[in-house]
C-alpha atoms as a PDB file:
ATOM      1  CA  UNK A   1       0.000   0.000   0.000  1.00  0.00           C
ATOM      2  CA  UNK A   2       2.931   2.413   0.707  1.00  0.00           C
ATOM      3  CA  UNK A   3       4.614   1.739  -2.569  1.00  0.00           C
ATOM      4  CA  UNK A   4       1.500   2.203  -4.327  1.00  0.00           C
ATOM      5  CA  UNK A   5       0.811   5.687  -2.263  1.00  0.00           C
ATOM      6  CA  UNK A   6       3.995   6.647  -3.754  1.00  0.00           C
ATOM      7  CA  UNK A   7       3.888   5.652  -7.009  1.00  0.00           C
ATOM      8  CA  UNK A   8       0.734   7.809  -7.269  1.00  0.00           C
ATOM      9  CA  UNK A   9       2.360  10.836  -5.785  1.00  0.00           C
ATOM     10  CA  UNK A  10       4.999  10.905  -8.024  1.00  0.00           C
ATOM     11  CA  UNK A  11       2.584  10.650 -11.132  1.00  0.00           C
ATOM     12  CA  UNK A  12       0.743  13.630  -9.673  1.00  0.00           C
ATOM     13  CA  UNK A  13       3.742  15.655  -9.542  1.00  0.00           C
ATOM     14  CA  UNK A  14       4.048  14.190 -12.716  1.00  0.00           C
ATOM     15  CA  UNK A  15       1.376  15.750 -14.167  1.00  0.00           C
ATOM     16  CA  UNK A  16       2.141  19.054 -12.590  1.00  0.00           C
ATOM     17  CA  UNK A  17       2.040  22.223 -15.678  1.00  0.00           C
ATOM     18  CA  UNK A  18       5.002  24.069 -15.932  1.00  0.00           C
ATOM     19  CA  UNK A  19       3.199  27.016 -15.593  1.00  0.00           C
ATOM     20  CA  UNK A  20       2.504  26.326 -12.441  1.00  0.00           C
ATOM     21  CA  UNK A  21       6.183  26.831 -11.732  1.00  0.00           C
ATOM     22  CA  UNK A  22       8.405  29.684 -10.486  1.00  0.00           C
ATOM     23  CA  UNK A  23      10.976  30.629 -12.840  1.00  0.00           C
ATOM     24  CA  UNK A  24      13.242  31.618 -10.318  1.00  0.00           C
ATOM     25  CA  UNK A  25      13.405  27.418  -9.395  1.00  0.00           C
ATOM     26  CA  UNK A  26      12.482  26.305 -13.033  1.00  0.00           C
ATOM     27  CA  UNK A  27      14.393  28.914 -15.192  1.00  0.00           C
ATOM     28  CA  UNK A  28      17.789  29.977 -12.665  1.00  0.00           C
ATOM     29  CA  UNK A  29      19.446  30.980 -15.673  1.00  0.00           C
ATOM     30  CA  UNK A  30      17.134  33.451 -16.325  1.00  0.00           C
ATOM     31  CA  UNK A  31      15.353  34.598 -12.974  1.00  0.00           C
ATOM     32  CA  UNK A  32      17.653  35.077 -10.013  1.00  0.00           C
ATOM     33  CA  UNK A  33      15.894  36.381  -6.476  1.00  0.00           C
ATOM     34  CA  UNK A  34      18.191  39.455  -5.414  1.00  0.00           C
ATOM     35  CA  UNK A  35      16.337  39.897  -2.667  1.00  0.00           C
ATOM     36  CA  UNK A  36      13.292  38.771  -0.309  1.00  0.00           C
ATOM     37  CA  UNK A  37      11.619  39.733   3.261  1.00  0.00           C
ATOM     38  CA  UNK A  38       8.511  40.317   4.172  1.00  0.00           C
ATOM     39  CA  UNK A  39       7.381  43.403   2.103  1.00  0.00           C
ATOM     40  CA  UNK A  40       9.073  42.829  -1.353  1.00  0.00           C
ATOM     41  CA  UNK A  41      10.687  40.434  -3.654  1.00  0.00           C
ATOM     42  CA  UNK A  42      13.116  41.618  -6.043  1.00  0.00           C
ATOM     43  CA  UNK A  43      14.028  39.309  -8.869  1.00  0.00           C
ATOM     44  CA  UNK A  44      16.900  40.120 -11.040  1.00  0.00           C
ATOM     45  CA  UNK A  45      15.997  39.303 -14.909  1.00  0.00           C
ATOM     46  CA  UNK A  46      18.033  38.431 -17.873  1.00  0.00           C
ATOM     47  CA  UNK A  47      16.380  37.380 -21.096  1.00  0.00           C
ATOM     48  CA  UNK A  48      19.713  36.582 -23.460  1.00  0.00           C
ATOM     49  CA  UNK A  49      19.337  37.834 -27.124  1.00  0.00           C
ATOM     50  CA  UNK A  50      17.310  35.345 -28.655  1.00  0.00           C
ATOM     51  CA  UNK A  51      16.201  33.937 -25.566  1.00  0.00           C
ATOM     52  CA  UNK A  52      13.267  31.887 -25.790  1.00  0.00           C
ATOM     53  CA  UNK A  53      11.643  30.930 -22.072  1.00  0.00           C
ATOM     54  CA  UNK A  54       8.766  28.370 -22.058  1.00  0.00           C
ATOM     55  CA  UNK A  55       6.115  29.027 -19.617  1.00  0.00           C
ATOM     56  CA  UNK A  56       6.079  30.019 -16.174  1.00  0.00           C
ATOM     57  CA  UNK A  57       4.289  31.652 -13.370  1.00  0.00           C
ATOM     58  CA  UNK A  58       4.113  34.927 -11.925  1.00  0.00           C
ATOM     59  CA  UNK A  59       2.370  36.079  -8.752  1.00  0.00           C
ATOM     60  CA  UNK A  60      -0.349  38.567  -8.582  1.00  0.00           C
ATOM     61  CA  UNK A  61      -0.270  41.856  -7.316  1.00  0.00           C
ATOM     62  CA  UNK A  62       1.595  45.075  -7.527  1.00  0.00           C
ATOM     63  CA  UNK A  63       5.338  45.012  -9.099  1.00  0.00           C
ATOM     64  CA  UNK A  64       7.270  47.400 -10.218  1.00  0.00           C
ATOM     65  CA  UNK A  65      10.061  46.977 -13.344  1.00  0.00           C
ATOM     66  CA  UNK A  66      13.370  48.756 -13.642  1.00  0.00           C
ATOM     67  CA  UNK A  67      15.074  48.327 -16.682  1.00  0.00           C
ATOM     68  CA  UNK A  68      18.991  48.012 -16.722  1.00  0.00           C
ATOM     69  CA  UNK A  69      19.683  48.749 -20.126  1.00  0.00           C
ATOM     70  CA  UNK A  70      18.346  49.744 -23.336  1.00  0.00           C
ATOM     71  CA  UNK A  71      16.640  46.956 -25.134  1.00  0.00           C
ATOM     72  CA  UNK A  72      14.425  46.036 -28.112  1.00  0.00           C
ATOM     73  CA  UNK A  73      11.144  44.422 -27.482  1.00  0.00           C
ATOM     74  CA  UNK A  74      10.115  41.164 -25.766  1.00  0.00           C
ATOM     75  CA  UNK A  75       7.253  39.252 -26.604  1.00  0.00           C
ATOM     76  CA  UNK A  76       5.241  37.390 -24.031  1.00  0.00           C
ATOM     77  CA  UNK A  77       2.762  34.699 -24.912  1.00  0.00           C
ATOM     78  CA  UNK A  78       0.365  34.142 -22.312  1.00  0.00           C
ATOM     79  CA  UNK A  79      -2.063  31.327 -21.477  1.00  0.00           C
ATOM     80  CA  UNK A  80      -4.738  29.936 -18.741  1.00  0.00           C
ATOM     81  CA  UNK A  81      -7.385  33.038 -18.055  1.00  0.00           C
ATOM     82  CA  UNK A  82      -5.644  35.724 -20.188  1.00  0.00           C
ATOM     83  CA  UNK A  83      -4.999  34.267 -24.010  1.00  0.00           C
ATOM     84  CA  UNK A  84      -3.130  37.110 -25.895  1.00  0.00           C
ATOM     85  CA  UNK A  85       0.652  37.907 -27.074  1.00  0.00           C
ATOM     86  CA  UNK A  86       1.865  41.173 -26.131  1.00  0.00           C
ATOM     87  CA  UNK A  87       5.332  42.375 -27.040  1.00  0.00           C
ATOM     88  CA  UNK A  88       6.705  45.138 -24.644  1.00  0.00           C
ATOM     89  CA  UNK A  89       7.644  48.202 -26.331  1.00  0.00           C
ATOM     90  CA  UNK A  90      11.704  48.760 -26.518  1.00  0.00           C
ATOM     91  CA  UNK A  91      12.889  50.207 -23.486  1.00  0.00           C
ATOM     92  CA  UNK A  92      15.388  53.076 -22.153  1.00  0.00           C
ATOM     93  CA  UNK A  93      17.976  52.541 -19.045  1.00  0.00           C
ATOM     94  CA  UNK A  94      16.625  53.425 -16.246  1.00  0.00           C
ATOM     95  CA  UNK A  95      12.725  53.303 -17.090  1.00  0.00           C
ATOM     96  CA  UNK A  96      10.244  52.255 -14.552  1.00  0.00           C
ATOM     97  CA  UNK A  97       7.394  50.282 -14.852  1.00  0.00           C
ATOM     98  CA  UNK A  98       4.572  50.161 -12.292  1.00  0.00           C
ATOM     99  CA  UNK A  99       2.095  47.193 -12.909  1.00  0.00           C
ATOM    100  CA  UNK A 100      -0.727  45.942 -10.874  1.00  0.00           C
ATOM    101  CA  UNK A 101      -2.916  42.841 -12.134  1.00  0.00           C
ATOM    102  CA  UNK A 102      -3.669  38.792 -11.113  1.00  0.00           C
ATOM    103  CA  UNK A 103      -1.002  36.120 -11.441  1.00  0.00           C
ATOM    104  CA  UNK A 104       0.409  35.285 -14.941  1.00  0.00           C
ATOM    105  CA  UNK A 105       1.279  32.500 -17.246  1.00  0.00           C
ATOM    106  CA  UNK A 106       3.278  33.187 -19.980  1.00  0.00           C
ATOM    107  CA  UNK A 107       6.672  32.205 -22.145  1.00  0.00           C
ATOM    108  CA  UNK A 108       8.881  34.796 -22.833  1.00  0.00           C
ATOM    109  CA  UNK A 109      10.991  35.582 -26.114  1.00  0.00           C
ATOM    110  CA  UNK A 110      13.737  38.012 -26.681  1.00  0.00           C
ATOM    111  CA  UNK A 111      13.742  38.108 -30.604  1.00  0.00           C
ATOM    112  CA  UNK A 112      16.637  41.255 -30.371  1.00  0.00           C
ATOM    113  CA  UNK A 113      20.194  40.475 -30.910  1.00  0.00           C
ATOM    114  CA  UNK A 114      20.863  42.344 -27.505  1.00  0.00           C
ATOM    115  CA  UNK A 115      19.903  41.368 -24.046  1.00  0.00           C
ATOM    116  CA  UNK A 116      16.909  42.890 -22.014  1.00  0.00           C
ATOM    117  CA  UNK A 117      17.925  43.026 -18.315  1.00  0.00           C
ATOM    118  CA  UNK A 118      15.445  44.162 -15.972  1.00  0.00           C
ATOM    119  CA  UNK A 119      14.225  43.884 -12.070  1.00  0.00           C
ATOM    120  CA  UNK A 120      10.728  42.605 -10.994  1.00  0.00           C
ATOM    121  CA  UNK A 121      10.232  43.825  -7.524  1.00  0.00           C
ATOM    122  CA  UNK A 122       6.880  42.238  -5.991  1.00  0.00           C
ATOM    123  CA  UNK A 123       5.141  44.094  -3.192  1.00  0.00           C
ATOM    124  CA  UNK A 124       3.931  41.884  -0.617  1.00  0.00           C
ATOM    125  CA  UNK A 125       2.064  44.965   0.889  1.00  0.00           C
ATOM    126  CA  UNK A 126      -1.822  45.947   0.879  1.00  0.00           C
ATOM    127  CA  UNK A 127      -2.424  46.712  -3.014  1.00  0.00           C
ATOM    128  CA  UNK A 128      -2.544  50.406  -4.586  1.00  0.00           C
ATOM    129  CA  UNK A 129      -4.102  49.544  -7.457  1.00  0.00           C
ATOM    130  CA  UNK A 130      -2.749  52.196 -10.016  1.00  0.00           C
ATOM    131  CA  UNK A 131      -0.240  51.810 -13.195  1.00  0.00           C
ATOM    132  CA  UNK A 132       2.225  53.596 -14.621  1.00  0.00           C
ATOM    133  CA  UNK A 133       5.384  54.191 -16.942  1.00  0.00           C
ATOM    134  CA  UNK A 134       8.286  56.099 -15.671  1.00  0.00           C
ATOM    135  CA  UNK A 135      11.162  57.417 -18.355  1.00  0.00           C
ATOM    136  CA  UNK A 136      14.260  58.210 -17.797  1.00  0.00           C
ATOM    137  CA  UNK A 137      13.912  61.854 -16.966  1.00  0.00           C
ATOM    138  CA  UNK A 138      10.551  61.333 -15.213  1.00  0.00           C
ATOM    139  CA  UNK A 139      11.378  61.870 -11.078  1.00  0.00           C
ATOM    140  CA  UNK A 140       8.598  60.905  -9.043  1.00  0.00           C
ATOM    141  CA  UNK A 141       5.495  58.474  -8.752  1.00  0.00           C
ATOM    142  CA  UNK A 142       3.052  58.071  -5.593  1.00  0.00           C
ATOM    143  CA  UNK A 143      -0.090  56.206  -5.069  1.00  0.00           C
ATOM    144  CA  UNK A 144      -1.579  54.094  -1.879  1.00  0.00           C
ATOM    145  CA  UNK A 145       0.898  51.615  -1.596  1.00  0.00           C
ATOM    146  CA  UNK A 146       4.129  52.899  -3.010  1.00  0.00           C
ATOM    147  CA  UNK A 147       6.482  56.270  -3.621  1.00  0.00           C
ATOM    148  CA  UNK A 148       9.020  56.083  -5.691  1.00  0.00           C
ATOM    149  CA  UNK A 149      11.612  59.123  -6.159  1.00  0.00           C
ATOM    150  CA  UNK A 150      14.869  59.458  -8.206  1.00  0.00           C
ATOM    151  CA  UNK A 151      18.336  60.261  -6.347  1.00  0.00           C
ATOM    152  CA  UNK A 152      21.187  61.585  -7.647  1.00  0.00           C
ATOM    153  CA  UNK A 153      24.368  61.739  -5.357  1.00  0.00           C
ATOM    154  CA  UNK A 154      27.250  63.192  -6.651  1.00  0.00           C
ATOM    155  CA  UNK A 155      31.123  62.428  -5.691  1.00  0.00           C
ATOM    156  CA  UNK A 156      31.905  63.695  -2.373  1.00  0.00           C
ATOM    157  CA  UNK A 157      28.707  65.141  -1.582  1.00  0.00           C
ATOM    158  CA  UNK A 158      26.696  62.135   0.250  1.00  0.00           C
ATOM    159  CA  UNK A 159      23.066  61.912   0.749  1.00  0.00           C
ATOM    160  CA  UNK A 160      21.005  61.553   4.077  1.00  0.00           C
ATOM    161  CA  UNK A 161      18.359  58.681   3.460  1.00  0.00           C
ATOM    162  CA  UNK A 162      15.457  59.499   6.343  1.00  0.00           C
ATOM    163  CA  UNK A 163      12.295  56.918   6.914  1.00  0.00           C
ATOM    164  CA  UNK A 164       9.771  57.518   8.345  1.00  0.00           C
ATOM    165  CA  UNK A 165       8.580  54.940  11.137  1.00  0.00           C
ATOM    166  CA  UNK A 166       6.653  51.873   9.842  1.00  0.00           C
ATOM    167  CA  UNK A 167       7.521  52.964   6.360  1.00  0.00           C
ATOM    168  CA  UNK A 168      10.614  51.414   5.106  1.00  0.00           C
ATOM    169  CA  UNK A 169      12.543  51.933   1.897  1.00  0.00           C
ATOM    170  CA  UNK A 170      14.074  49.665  -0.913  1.00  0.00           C
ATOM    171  CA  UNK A 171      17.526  51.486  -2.841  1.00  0.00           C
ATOM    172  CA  UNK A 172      17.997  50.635  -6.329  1.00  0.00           C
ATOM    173  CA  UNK A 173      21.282  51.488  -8.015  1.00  0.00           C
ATOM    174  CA  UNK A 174      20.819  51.982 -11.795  1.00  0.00           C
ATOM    175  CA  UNK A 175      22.154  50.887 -14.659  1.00  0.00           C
ATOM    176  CA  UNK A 176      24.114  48.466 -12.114  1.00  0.00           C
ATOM    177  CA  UNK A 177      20.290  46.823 -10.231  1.00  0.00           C
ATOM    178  CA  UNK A 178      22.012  46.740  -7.241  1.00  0.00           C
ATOM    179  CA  UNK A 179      19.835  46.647  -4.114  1.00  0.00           C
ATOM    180  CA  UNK A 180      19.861  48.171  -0.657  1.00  0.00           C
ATOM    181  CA  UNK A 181      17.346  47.892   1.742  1.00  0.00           C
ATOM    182  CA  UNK A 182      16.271  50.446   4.526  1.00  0.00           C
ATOM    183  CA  UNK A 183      13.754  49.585   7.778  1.00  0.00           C
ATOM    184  CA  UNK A 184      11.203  52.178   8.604  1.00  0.00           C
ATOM    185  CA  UNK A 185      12.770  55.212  11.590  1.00  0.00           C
ATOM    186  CA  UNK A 186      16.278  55.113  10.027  1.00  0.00           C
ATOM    187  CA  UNK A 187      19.163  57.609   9.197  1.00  0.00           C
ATOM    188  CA  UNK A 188      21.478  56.559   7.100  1.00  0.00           C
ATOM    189  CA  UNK A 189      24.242  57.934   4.975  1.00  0.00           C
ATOM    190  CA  UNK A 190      24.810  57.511   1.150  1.00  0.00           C
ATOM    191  CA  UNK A 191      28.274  57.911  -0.044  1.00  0.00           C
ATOM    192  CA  UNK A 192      27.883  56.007  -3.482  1.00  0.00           C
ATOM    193  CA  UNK A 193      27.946  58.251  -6.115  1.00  0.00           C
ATOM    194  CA  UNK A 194      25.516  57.066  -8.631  1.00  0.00           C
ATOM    195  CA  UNK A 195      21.561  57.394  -9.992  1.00  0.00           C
ATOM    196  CA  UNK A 196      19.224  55.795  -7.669  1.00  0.00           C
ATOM    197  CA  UNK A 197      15.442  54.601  -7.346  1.00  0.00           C
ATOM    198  CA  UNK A 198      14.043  54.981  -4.123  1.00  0.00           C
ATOM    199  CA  UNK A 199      10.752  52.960  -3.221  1.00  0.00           C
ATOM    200  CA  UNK A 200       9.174  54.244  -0.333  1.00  0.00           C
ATOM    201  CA  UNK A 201       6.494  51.378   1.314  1.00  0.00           C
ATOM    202  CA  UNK A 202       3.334  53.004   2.533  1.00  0.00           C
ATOM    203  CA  UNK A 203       1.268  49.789   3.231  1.00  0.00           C
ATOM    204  CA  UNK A 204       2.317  47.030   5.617  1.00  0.00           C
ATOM    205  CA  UNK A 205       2.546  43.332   4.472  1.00  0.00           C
ATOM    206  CA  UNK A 206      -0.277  41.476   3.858  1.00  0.00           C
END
């Protein structure tokens, strides 16, 4: 009875769709968690040229994109509730993306003969419910859930980073996607020289 318990467990996870799957476990290559707690997930992406990605799973909810460099289109083909292709328009270094809508199940292709590197940073927090697109030169974007603000710190002239309590902060360092993360009631110092998105959390964790 045991063995046959077990054969039938392994022929349900069998039968499991990839989609179904996080790409971060299924595609490493590709998907690569930067970093995780509570409020956010930020997932660092690299779709090769010519990259083609079969299908995987992303969560609902709010997430915001920051794109790394400038890149040509991707197309994503996605299935279950929501049959359509979409390709994403070419993108600038240093765009933002703010996206809000229910999990997804798509493959991904990267028909360019350059690389389209980008971070996918998931709010865990209480959902604001609003879109938008960010360029380059744009500074500042606020809603319920979220405020995000661009930082420039010049060499030898260092920036004091203040949050407010309950309300902490996520650092991203652009073109590079390097992250640095900030609790709520803190005063800290930044030296690095560099362009900077900060994301300001207004809503606690689900």
């Amino acid at each position: 009875m045991v063995r046959v318990a077990l054969m039938a467990g392994l022929l349900c996870g069998a039968v499991l769709p990839i989609s179904a799957q996080d790409p971060t476990k299924t595609l490493p290559d590709s998907y690569t968690i930067q970093f995780d707690n509570h409020y956010v997930r930020v997932v660092r992406v690299h779709l090769a040229a010519g990259a083609k990605l079969p299908d995987h799973t992303h969560p609902a909810g709010t997430t915001v994109y920051v794109y790394l460099n400038g890149s040509d289109g991707v197309t994503f083909s996605h299935s279950g509730n929501s049959n359509r292709t979409v390709t994403r328009p070419p993108v600038k270094t240093g765009a933002v993306r703010v996206a809000s809508g229910p999990e997804e199940h798509h493959t991904a292709e990267n028909p360019a003969s350059t690389p389209s590197d980008f971070l996918r940073i998931w709010f865990k927090t209480e959902n604001g419910g609003e879109r938008s697109r960010l360029a380059p030169t744009d500074q500042a974007f606020a809603n319920t859930q979220m405020r995000l603000t661009r930082l420039t710190v010049a060499a030898g002239a260092p920036a004091l980073i203040e949050t407010p309590a309950q309300q902490p902060a996520l650092l991203v360092s652009w073109p590079s996607g390097d992250t640095r993360w900030i609790d709520g009631g803190v005063k800290e110092t930044l030296a690095t020289a560099g362009e900077f998105l900060r994301v300001d959390f207004l809503t606690a964790p689900k």
